[in-house]
Protein backbone atom coordinates (compact mmCIF):
# COMPACT_ATOMS: atom_id res chain seq x y z
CA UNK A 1 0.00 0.00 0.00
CA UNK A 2 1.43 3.39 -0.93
CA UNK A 3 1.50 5.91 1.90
CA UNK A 4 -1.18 7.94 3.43
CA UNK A 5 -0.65 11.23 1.38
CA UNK A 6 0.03 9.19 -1.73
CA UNK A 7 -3.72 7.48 -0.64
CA UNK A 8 -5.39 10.67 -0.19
CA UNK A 9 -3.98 12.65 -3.38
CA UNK A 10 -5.01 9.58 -5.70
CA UNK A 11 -8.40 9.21 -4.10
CA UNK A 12 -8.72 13.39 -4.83
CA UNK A 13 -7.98 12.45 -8.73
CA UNK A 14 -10.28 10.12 -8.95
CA UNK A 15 -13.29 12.18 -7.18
CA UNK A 16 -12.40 14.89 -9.07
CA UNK A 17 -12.62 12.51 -12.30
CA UNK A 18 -16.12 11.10 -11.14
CA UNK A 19 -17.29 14.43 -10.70
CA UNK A 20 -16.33 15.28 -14.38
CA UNK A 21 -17.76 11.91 -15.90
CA UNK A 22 -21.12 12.98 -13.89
CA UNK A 23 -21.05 16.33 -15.47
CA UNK A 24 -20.81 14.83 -18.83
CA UNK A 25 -23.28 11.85 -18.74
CA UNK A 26 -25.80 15.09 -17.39
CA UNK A 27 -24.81 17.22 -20.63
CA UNK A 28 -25.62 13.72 -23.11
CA UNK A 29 -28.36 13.30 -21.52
CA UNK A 30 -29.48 16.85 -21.94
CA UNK A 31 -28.77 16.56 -25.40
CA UNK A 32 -31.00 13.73 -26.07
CA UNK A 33 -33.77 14.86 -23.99
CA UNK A 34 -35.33 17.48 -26.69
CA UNK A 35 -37.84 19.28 -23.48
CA UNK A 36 -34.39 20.29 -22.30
CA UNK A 37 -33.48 22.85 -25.40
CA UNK A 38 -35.46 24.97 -27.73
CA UNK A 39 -34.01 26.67 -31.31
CA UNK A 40 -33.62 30.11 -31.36
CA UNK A 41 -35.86 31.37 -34.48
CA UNK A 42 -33.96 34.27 -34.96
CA UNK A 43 -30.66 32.36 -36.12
CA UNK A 44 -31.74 28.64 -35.80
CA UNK A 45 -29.30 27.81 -32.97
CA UNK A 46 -30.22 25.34 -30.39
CA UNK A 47 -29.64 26.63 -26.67
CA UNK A 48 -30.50 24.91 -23.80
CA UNK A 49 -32.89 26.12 -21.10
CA UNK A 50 -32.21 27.03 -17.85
CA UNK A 51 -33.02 24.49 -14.74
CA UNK A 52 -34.38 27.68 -13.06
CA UNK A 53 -36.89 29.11 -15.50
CA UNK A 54 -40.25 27.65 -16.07
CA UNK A 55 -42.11 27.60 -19.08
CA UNK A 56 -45.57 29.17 -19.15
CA UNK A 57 -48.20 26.24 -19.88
């Protein structure tokens, strides 16, 4: 077993690499989900909608 810093500084690399592979599996899954963007009529770009604003219904 390596020693207790070398524990703790690997164990901070791989959080820190969970944490990005979470981020990413949210963004695919953002991308395939088509409620989560709307295109832009004006120039035809897709943009994704904020978490925080509702849509009037």
């Amino acid at each position: 077993m390596p020693p207790l810093p070398e524990q703790q500084k690997i164990a901070a690399i791989l959080t820190a690499v969970d944490d990005k592979l979470d981020i990413i599996a949210r963004q695919i899954e953002a991308t395939q989900n088509p409620s989560h963007y709307y295109v832009d009529s004006s120039c035809g770009v897709r943009a994704f909608r904020s978490q925080n604003v509702r849509e009037n219904s």
